[in-house]
PDB file of N, CA and C in Angstrom:
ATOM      1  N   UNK A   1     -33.810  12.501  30.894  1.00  0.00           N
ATOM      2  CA  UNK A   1     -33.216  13.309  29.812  1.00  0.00           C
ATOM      3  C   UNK A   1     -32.766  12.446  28.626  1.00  0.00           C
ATOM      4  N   UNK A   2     -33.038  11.110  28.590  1.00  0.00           N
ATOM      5  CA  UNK A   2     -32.346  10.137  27.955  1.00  0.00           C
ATOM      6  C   UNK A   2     -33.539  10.010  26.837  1.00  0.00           C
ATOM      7  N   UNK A   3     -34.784  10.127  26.798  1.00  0.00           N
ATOM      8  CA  UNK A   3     -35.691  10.135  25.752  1.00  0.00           C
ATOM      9  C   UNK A   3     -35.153  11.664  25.120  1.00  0.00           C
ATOM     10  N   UNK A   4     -35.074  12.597  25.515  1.00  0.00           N
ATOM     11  CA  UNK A   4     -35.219  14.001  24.408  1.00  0.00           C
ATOM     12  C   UNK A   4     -33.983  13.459  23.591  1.00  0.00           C
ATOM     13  N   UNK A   5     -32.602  13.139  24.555  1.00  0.00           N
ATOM     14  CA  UNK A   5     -31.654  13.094  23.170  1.00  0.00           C
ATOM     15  C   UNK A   5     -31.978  12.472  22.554  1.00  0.00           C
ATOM     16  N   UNK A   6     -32.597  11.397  22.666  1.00  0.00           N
ATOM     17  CA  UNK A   6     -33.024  10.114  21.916  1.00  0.00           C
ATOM     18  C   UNK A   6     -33.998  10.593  20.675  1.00  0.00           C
ATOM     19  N   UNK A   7     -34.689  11.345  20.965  1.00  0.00           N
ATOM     20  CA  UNK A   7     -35.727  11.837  19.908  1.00  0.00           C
ATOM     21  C   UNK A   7     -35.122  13.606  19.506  1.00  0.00           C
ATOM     22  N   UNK A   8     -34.333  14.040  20.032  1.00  0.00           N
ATOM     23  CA  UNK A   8     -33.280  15.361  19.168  1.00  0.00           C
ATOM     24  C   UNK A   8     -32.576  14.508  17.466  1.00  0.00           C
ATOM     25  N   UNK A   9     -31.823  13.314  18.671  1.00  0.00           N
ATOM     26  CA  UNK A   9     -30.981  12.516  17.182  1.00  0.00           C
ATOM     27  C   UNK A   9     -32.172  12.185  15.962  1.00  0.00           C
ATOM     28  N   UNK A  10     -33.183  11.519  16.420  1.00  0.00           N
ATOM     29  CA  UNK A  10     -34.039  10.565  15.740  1.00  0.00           C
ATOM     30  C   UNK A  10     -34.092  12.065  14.811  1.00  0.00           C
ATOM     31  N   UNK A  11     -35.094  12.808  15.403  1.00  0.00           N
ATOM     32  CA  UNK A  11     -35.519  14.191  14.594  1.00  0.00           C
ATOM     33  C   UNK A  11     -33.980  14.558  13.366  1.00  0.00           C
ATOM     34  N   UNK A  12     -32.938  14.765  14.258  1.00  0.00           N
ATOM     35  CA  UNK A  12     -31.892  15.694  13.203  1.00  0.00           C
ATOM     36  C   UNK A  12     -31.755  13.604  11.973  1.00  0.00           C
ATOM     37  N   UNK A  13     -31.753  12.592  12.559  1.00  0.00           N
ATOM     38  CA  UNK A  13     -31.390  11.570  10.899  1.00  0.00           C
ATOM     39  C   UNK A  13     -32.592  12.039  10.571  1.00  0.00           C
ATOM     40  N   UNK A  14     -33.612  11.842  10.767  1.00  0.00           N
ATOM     41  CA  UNK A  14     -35.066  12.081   9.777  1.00  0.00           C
ATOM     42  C   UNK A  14     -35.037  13.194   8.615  1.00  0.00           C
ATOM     43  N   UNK A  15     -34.410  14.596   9.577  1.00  0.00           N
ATOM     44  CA  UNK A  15     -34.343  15.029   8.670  1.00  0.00           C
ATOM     45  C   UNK A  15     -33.427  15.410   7.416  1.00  0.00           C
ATOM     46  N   UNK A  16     -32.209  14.496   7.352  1.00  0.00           N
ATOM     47  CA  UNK A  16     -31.373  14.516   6.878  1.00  0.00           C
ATOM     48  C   UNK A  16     -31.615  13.445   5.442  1.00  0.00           C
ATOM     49  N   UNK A  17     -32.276  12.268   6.057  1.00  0.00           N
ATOM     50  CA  UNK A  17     -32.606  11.152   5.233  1.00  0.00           C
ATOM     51  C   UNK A  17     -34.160  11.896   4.584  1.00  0.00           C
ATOM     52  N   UNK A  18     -34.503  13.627   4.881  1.00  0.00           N
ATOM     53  CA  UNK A  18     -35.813  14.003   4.023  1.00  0.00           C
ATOM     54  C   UNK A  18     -35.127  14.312   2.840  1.00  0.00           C
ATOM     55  N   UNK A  19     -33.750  15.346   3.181  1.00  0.00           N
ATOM     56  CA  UNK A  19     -32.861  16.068   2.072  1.00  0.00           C
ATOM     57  C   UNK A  19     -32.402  14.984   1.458  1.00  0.00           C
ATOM     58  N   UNK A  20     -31.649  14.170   2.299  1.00  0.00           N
ATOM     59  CA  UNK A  20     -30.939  13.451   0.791  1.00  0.00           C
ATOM     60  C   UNK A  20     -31.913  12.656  -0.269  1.00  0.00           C
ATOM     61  N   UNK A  21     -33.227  12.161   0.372  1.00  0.00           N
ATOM     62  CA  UNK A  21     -34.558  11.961  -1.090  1.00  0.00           C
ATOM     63  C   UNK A  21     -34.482  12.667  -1.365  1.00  0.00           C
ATOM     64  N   UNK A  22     -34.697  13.920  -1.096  1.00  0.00           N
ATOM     65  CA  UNK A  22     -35.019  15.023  -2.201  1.00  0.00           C
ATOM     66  C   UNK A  22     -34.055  15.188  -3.155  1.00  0.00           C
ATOM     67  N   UNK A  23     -33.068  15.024  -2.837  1.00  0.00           N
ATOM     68  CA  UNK A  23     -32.174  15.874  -4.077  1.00  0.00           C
ATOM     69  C   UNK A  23     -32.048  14.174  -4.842  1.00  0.00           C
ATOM     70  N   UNK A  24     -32.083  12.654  -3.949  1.00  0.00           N
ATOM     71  CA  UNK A  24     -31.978  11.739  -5.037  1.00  0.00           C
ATOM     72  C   UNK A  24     -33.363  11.712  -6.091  1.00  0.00           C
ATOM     73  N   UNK A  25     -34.278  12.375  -5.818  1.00  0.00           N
ATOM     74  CA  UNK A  25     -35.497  12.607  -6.631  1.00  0.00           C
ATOM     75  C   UNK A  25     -35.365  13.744  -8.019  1.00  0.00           C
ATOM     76  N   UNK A  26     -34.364  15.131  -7.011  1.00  0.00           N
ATOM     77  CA  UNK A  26     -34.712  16.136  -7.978  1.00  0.00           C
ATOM     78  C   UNK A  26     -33.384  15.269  -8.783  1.00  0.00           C
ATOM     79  N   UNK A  27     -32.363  14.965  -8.688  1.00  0.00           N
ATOM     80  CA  UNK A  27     -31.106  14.295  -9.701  1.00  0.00           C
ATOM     81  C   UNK A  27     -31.357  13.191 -10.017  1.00  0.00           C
ATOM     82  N   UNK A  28     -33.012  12.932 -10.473  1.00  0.00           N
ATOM     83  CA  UNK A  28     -33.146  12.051 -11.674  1.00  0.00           C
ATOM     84  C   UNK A  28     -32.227  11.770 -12.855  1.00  0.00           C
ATOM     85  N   UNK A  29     -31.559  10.981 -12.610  1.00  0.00           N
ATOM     86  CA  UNK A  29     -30.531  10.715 -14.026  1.00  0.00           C
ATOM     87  C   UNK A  29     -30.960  10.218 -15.196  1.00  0.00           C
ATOM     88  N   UNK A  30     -31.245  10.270 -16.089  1.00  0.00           N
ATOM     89  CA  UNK A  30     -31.487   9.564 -17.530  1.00  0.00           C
ATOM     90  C   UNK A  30     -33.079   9.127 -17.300  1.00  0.00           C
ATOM     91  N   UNK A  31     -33.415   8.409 -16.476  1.00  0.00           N
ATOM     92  CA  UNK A  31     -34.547   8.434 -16.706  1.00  0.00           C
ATOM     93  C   UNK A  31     -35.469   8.938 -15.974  1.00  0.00           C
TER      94      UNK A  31
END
C-alpha cells in the first residue's frame, strides 16, 4: 500500500505545481 500513497502524493504535487505555472504564465507581468 506504500507505492499508491506514494504515487496519490506524487499525482496531488504534480498537479498543483500544473496550476501554479499556469497562473505564473497567465500573470505575465510587464513583459
Amino acid at each position: 500500500p506504500f507505492k499508491v500513497a506514494i504515487i496519490a502524493v506524487a499525482r496531488v504535487l504534480l498537479t498543483q505545481l500544473n496550476a501554479i505555472l499556469r497562473e505564473q504564465r497567465n500573470y505575465r507581468p510587464g513583459i
